[in-house]
Protein backbone atom coordinates (compact mmCIF):
# COMPACT_ATOMS: atom_id res chain seq x y z
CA UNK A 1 0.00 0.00 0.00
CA UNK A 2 1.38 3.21 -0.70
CA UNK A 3 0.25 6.94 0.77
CA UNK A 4 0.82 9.38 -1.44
CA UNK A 5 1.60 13.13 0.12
CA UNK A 6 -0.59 16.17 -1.37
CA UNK A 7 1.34 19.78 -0.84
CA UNK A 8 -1.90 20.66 1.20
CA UNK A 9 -0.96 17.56 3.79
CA UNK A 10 2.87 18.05 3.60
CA UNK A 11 2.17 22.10 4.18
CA UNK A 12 -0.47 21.34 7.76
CA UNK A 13 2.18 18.87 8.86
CA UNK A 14 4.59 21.54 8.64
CA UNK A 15 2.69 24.13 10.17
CA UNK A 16 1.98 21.83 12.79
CA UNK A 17 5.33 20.66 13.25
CA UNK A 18 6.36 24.79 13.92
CA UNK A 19 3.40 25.06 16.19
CA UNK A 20 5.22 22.08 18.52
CA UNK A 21 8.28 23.58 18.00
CA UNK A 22 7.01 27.63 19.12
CA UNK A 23 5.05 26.44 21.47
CA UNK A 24 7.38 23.99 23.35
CA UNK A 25 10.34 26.24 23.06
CA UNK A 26 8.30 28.89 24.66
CA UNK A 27 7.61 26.46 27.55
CA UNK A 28 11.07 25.71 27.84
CA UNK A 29 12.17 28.88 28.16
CA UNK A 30 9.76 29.57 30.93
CA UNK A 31 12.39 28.22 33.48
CA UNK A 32 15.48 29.99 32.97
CA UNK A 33 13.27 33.23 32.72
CA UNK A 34 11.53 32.27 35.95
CA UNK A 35 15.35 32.00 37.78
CA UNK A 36 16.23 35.40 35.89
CA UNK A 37 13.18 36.90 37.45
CA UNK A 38 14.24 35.36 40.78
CA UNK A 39 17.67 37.26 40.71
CA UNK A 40 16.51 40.64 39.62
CA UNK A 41 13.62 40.63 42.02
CA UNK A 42 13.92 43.18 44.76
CA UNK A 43 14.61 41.15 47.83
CA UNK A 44 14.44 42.12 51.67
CA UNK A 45 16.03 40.78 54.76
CA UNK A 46 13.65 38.79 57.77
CA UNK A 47 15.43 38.54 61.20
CA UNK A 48 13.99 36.06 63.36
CA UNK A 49 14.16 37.19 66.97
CA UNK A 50 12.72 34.67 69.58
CA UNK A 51 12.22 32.31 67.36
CA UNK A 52 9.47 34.78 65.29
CA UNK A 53 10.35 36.42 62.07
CA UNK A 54 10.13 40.61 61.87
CA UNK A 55 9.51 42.15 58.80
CA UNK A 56 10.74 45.75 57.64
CA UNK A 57 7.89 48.06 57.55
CA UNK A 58 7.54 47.87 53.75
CA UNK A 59 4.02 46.59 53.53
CA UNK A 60 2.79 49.78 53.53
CA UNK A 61 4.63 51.28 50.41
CA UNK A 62 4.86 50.47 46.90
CA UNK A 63 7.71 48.07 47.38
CA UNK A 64 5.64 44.86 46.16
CA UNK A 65 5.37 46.36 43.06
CA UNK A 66 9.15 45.79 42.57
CA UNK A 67 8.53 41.94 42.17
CA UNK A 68 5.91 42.13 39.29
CA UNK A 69 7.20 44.76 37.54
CA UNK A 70 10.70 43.08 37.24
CA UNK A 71 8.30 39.72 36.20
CA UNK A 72 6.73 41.95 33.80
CA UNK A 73 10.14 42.82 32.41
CA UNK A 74 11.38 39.55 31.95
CA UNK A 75 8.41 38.14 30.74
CA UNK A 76 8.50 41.06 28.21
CA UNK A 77 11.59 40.80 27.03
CA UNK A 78 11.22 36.87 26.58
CA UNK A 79 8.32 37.81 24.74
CA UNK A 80 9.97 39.77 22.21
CA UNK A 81 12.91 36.88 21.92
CA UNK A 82 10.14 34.83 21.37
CA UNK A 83 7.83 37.12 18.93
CA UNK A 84 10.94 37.86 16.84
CA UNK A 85 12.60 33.91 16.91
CA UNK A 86 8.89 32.96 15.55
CA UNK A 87 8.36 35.51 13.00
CA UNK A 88 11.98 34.29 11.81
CA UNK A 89 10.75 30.57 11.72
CA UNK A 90 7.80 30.28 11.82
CA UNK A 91 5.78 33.37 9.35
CA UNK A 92 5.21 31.54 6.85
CA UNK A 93 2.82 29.30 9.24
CA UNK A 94 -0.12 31.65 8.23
CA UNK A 95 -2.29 31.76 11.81
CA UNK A 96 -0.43 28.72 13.37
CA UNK A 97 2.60 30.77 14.47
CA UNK A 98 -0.12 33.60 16.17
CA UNK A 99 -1.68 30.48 18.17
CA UNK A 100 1.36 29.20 19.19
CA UNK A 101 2.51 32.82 20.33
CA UNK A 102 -0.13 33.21 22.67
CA UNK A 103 -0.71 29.55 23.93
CA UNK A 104 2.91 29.21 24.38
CA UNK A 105 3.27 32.48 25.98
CA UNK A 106 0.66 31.86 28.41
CA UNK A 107 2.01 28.77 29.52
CA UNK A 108 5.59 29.91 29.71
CA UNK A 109 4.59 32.87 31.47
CA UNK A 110 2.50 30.30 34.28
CA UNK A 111 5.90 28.20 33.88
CA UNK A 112 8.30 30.89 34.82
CA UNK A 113 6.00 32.45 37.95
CA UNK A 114 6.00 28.96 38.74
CA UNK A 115 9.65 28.41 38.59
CA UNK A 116 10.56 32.16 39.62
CA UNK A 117 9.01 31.42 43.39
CA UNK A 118 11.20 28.30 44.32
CA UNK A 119 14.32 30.13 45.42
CA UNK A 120 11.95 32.11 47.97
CA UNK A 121 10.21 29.91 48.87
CA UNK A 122 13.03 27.52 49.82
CA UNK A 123 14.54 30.04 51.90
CA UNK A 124 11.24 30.95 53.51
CA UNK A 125 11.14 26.87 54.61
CA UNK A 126 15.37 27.18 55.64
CA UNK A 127 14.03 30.39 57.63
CA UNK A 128 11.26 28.27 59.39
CA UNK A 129 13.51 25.33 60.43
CA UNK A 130 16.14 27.35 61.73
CA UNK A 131 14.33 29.89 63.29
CA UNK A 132 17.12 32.29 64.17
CA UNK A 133 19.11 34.55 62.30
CA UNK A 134 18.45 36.79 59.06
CA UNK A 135 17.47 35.02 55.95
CA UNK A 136 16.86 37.06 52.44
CA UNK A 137 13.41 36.97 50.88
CA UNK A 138 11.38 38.42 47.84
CA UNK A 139 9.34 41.47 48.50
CA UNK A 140 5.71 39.72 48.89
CA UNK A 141 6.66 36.78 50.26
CA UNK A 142 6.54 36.35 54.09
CA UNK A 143 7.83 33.07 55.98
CA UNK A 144 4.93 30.40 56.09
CA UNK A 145 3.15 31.92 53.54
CA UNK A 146 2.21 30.55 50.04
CA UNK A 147 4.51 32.01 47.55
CA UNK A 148 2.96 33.32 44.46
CA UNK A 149 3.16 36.13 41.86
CA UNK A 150 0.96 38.98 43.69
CA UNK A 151 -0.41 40.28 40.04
CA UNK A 152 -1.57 37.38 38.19
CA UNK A 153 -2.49 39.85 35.10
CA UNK A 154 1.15 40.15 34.77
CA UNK A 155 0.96 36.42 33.01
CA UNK A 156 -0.12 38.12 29.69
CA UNK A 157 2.91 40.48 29.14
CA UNK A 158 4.35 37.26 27.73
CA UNK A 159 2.07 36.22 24.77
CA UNK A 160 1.35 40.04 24.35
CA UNK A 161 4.95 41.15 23.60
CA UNK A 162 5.46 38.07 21.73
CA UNK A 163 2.37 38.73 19.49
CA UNK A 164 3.17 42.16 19.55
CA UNK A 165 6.98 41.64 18.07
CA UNK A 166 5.78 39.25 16.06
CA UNK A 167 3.10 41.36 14.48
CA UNK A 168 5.50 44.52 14.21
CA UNK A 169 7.37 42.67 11.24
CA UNK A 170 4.23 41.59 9.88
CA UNK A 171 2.61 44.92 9.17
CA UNK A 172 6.00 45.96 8.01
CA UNK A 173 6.35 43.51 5.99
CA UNK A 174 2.78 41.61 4.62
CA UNK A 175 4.20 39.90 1.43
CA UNK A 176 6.21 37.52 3.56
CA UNK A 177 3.27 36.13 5.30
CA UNK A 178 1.08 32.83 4.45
């Protein structure tokens, strides 16, 4: 028996096959951005005294908006690696590269907030076994608590600049789409 390959079957399984590969990649990426935004994140110091932890009185300024913003940055400028690596592989993929853009920027955008909490929240568990001494945290994370990104909105500035750089090229250049 023998298949026989039309140029519209080859052509989906190629746009399909740069879907996986955007959309993967993206995920993958979502890590090492997540640890980037861990290091850039503003960070403050807990001293435990008497066994209880003491903050620094910075709940009541802006402070916390240190952490997303520097998530939104990241994200944002993975985005636009992203956005531009796509429109370089992946434009002549007619809608598939726009679906991958967003679905894999969502999800490496959930992967890197995700990934981005672990070093705090390890030292937040260090902080509670040992009790004693000062231990370095994210802004918006307290000892005990449940680590998280405080704006989950921020999620979006992934697929956004991606579509966004991706899109730039496009208008600039429609003849090279599909």
């Amino acid at each position: 028996m023998t298949t026989t390959t039309t140029p519209g079957t080859t052509r989906i399984t190629e746009d399909l096959r740069r879907f996986v590969v955007i959309v993967v990649g993206m995920v993958l990426l979502g890590a090492p951005a997540g640890l980037l935004w861990a290091a850039v994140a503003p960070h403050y110091t807990v001293v435990f005294e008497g066994g209880q932890p003491t903050y620094p009185l910075i709940e009541s300024t802006k402070a916390f908006i240190g952490v997303d913003a520097s998530y939104v940055l990241v994200s944002v400028g993975a985005g636009v690696l992203c956005g531009l690596g796509a429109w370089f592989l992946g434009r002549r993929s007619g809608p598939w590269t726009v679906v991958a853009l967003a679905l894999g920027g969502v999800l490496a955008a959930l992967v890197a907030a995700r990934v981005g909490v672990l070093p705090g929240r390890q030292a937040a568990f260090e902080a509670l076994d040992r009790k004693q001494g000062p231990v370095s945290l994210f802004l918006g994370i307290r000892v005990g608590d449940d680590t998280h990104l405080r704006a989950p909105w921020a999620a979006v500035s992934w697929p956004v600049a991606a579509l966004v750089a991706f899109l730039v090229p496009a208008l600039m250049k429609p003849e090279e789409l599909d």
